[in-house]
PDB file of N, CA and C in Angstrom:
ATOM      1  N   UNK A   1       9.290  -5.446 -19.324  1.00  0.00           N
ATOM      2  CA  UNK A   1       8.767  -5.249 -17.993  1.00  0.00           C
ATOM      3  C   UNK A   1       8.562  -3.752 -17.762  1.00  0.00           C
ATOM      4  N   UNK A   2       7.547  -3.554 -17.248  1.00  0.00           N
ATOM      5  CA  UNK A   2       6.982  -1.663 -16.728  1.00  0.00           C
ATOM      6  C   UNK A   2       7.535  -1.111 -15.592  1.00  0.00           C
ATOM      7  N   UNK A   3       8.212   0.152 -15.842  1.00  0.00           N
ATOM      8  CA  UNK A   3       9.087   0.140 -14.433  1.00  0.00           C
ATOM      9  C   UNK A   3       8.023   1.335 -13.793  1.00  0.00           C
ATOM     10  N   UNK A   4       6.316   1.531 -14.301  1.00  0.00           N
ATOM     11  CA  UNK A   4       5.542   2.224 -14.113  1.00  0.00           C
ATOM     12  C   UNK A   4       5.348   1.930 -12.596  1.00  0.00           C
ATOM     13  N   UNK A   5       4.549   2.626 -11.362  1.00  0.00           N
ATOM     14  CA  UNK A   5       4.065   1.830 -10.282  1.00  0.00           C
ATOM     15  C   UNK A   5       2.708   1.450 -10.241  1.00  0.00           C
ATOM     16  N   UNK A   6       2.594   0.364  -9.864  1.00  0.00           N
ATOM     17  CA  UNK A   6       1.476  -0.056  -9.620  1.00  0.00           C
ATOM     18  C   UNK A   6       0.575   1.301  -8.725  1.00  0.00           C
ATOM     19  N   UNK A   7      -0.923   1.755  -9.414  1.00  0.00           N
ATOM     20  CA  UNK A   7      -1.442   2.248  -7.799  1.00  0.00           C
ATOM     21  C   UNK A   7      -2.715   1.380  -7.347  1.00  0.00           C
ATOM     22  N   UNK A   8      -2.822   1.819  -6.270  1.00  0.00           N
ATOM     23  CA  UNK A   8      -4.024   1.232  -5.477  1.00  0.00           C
ATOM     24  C   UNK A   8      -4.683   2.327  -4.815  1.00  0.00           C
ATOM     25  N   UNK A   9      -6.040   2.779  -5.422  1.00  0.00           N
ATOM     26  CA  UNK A   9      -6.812   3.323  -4.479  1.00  0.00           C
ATOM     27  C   UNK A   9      -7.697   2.659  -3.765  1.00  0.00           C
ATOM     28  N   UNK A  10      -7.629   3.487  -2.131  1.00  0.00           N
ATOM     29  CA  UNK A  10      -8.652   2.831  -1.074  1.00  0.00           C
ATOM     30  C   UNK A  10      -9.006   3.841  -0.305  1.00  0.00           C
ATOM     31  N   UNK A  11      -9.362   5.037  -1.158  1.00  0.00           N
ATOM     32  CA  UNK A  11      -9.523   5.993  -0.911  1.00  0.00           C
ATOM     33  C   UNK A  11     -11.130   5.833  -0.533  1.00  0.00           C
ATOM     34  N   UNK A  12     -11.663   6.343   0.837  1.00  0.00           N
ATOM     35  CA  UNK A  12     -13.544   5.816   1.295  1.00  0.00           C
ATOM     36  C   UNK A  12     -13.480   4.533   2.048  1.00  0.00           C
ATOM     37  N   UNK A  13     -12.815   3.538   1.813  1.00  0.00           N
ATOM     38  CA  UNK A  13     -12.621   2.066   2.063  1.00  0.00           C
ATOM     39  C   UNK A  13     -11.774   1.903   3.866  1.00  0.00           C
ATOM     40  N   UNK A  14     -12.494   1.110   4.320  1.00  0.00           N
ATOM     41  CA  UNK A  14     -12.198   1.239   6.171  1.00  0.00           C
ATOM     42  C   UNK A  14     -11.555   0.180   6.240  1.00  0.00           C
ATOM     43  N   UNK A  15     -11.109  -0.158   7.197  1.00  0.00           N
ATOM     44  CA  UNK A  15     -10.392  -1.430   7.998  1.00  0.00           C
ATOM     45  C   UNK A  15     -11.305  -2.514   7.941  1.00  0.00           C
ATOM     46  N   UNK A  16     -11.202  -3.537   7.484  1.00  0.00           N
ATOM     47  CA  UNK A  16      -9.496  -4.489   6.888  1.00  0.00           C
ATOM     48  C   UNK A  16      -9.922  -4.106   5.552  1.00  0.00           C
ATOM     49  N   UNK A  17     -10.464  -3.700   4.999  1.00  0.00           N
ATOM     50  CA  UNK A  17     -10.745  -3.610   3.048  1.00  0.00           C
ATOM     51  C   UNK A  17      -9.453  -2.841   2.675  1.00  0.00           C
ATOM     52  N   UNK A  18      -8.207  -1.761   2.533  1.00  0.00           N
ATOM     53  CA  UNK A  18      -7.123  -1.587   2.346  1.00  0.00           C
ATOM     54  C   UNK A  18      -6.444  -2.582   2.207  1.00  0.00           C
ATOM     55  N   UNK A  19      -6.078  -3.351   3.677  1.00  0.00           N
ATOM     56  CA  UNK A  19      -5.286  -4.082   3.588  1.00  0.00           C
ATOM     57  C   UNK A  19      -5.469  -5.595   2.903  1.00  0.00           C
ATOM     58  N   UNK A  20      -7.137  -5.837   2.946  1.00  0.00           N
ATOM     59  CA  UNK A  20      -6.911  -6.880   1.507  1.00  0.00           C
ATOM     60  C   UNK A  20      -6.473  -7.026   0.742  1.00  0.00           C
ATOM     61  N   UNK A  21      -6.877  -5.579  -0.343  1.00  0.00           N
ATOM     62  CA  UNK A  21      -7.152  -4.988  -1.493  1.00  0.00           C
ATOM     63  C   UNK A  21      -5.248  -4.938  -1.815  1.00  0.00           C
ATOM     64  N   UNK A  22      -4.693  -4.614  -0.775  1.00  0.00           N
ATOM     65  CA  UNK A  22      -3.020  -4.985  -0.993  1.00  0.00           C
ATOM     66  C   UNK A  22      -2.408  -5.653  -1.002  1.00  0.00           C
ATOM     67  N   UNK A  23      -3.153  -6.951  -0.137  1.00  0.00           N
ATOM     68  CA  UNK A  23      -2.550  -8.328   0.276  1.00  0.00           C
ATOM     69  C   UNK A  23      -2.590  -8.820  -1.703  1.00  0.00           C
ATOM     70  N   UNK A  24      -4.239  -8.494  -2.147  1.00  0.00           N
ATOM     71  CA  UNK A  24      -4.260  -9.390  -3.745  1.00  0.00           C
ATOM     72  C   UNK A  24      -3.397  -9.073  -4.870  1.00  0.00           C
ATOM     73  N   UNK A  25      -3.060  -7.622  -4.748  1.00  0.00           N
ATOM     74  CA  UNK A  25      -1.876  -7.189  -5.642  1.00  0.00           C
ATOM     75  C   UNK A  25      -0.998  -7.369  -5.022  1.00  0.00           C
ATOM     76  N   UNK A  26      -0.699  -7.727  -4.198  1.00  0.00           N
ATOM     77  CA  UNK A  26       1.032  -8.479  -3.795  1.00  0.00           C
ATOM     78  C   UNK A  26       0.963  -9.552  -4.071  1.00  0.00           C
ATOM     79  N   UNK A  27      -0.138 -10.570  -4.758  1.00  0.00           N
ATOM     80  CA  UNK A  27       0.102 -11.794  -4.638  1.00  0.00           C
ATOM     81  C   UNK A  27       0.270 -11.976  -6.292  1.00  0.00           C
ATOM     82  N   UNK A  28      -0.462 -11.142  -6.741  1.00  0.00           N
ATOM     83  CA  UNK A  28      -0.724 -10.449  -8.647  1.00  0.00           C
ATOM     84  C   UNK A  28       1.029 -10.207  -8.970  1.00  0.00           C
ATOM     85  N   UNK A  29       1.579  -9.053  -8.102  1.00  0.00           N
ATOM     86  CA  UNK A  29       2.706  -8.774  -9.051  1.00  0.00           C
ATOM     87  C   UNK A  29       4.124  -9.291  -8.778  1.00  0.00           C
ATOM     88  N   UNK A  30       5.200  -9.028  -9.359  1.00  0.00           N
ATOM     89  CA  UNK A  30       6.608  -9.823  -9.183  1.00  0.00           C
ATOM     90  C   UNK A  30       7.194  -8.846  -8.084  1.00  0.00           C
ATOM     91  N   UNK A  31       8.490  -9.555  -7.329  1.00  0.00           N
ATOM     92  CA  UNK A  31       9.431  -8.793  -7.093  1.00  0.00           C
ATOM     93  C   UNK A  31       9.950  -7.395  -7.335  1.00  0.00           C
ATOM     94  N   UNK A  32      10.486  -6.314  -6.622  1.00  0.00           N
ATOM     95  CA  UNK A  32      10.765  -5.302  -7.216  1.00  0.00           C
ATOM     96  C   UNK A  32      10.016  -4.446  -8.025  1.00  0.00           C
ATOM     97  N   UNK A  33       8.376  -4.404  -7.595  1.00  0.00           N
ATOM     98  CA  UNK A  33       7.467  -3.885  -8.230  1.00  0.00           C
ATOM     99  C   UNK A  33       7.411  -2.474  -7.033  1.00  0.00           C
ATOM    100  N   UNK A  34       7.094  -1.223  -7.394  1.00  0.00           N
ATOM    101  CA  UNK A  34       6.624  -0.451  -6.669  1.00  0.00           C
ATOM    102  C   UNK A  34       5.025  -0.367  -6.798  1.00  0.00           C
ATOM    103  N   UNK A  35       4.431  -0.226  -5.548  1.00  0.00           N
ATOM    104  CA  UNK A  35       3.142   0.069  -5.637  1.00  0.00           C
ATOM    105  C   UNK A  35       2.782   1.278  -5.105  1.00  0.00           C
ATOM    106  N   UNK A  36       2.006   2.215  -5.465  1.00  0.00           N
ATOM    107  CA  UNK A  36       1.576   3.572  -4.729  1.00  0.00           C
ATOM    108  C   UNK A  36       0.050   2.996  -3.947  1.00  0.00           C
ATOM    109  N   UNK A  37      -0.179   3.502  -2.806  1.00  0.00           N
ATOM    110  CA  UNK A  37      -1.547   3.577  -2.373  1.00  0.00           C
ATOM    111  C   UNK A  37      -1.882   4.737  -1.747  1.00  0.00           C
ATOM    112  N   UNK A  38      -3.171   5.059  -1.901  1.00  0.00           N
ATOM    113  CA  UNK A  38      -3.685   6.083  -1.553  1.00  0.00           C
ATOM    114  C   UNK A  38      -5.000   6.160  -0.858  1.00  0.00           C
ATOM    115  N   UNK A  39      -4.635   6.511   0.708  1.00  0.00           N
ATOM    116  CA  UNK A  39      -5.901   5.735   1.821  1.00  0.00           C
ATOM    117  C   UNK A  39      -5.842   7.527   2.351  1.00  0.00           C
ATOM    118  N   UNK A  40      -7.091   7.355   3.395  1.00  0.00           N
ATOM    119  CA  UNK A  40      -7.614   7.845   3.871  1.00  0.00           C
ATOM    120  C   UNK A  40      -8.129   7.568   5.000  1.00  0.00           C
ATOM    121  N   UNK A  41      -8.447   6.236   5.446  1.00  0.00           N
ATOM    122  CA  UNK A  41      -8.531   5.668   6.431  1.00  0.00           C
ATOM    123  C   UNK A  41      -7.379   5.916   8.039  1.00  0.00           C
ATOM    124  N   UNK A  42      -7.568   6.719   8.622  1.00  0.00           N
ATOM    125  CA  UNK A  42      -6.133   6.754   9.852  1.00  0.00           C
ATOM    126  C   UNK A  42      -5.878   5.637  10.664  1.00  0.00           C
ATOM    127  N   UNK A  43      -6.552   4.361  10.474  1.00  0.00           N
ATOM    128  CA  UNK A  43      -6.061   2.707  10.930  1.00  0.00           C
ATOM    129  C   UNK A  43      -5.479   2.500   9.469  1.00  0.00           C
ATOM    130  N   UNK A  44      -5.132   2.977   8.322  1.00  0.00           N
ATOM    131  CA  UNK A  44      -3.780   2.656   7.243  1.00  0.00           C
ATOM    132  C   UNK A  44      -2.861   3.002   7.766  1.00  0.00           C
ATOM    133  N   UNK A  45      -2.455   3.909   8.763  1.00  0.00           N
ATOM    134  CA  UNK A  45      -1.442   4.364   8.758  1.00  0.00           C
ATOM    135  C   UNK A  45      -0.974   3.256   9.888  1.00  0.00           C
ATOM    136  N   UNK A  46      -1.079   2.841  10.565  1.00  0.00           N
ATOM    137  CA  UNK A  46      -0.892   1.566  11.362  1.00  0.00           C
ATOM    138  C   UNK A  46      -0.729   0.188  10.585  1.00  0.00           C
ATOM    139  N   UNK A  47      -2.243  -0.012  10.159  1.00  0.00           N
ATOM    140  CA  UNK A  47      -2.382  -1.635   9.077  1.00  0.00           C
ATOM    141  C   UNK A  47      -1.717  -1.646   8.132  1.00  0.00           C
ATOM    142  N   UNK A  48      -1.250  -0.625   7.445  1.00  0.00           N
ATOM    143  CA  UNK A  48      -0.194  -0.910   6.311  1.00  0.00           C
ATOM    144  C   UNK A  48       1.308  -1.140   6.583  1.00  0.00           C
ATOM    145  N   UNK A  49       1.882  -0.222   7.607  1.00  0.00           N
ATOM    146  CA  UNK A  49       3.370  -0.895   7.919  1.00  0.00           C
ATOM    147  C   UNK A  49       3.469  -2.331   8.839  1.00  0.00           C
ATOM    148  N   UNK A  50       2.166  -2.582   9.219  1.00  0.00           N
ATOM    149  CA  UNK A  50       2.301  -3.700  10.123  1.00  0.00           C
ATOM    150  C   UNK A  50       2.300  -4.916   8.838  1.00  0.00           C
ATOM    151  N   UNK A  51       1.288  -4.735   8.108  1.00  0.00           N
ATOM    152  CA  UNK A  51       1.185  -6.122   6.880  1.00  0.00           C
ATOM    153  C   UNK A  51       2.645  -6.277   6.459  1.00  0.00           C
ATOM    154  N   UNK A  52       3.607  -5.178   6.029  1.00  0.00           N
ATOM    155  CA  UNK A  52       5.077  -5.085   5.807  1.00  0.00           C
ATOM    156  C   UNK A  52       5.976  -5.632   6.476  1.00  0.00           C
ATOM    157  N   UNK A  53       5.903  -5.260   7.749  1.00  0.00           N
ATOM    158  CA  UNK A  53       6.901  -6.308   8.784  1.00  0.00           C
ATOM    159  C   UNK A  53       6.677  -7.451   8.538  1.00  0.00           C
ATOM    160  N   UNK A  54       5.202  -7.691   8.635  1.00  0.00           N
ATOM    161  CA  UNK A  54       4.791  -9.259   8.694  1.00  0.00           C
ATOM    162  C   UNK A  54       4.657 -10.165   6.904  1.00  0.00           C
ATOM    163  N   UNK A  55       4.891  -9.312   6.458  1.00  0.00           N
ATOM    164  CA  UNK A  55       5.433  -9.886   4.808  1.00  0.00           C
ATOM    165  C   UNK A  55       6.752  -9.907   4.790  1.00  0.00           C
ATOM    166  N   UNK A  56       7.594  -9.233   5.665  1.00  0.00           N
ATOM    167  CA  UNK A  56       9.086  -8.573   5.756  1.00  0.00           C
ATOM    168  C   UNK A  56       9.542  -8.404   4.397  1.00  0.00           C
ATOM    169  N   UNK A  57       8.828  -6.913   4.051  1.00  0.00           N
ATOM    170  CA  UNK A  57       9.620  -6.203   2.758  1.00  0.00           C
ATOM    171  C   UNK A  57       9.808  -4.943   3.734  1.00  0.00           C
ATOM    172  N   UNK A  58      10.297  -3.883   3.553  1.00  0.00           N
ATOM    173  CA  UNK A  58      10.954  -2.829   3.435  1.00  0.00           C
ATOM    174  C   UNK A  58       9.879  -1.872   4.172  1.00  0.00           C
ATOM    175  N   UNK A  59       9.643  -0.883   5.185  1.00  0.00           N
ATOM    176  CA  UNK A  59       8.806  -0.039   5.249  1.00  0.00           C
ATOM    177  C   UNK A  59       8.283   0.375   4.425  1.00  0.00           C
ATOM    178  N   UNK A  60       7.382   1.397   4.440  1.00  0.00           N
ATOM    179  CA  UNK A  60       6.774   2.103   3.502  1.00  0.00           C
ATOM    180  C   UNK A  60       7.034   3.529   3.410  1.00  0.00           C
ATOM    181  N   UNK A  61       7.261   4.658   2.345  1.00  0.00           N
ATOM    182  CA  UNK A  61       7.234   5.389   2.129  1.00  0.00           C
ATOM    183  C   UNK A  61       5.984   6.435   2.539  1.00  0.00           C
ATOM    184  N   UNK A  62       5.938   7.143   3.480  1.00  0.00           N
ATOM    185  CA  UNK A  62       4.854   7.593   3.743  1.00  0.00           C
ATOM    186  C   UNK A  62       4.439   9.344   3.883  1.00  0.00           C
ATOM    187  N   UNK A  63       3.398   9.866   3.042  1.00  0.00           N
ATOM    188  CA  UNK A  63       3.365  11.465   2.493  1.00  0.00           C
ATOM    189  C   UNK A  63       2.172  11.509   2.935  1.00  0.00           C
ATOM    190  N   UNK A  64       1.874  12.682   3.012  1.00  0.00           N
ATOM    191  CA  UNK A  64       0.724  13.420   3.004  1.00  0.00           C
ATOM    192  C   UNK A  64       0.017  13.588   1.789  1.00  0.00           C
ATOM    193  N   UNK A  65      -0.777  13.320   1.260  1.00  0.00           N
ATOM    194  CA  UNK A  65      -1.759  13.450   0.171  1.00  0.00           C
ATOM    195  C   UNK A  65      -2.861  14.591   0.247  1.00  0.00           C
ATOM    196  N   UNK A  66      -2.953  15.060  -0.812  1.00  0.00           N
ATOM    197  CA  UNK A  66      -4.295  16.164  -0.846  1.00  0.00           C
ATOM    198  C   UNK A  66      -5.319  15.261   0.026  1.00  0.00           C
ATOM    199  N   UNK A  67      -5.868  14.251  -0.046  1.00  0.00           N
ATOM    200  CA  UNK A  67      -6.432  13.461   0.588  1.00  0.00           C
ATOM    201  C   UNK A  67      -6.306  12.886   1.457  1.00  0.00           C
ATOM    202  N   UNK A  68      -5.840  12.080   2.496  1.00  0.00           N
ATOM    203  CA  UNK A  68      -5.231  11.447   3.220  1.00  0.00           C
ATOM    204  C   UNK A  68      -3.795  11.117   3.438  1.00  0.00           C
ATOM    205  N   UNK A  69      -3.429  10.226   2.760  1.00  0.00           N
ATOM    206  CA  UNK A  69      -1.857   9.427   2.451  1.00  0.00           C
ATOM    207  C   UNK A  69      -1.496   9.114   1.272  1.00  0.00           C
ATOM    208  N   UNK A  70      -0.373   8.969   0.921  1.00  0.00           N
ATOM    209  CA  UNK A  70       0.403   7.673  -0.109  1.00  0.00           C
ATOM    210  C   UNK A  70       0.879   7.349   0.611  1.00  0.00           C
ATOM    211  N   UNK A  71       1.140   6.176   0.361  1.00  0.00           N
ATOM    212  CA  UNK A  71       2.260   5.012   0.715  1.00  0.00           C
ATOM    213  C   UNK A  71       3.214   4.845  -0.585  1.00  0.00           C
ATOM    214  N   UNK A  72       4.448   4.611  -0.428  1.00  0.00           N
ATOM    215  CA  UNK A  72       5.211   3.796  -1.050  1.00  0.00           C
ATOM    216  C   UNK A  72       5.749   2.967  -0.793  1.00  0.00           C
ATOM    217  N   UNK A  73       5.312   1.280  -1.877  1.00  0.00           N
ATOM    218  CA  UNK A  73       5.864   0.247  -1.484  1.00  0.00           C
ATOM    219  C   UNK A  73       6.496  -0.510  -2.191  1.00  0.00           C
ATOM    220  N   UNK A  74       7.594  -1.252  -1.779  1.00  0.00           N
ATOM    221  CA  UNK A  74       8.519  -1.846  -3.071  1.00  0.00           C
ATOM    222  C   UNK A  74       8.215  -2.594  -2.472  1.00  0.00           C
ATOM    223  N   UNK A  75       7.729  -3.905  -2.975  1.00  0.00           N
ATOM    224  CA  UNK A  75       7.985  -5.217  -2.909  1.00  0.00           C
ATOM    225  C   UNK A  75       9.503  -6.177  -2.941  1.00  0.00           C
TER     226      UNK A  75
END
């Protein structure tokens, strides 16, 4: 098993296309997977901890990026 993180760019990509694009790799990987994402969009910074509550895993890890954001998310 890869203890690498998954990333996801949605870097250009607007509301709801992020939060799809995260919903399908959460459904792709196992338990205890970290995923990185990297948005740009400023409705991610809202739509992504809300999909979390409402999946109820763990907040997200959240930075400033040369670009927009990362997120960090453990499943």
């Amino acid at each position: 098993m890869s203890k690498s993180p998954i990333s996801i760019d949605v870097l250009g990509d607007r509301c709801p296309i992020p939060v799809q694009k995260i919903r399908k790799v959460f459904k792709q990987c196992s338990r205890g997977k970290t995923i990185h994402v990297f948005a740009d969009d400023p409705e991610s910074l809202h739509d992504i901890p809300v999909l979390l509550v409402r999946l109820g895993l763990e907040p997200a890890i959240i930075s400033e990026a040369e670009i927009g954001w990362k997120f960090i998310i453990r499943t």
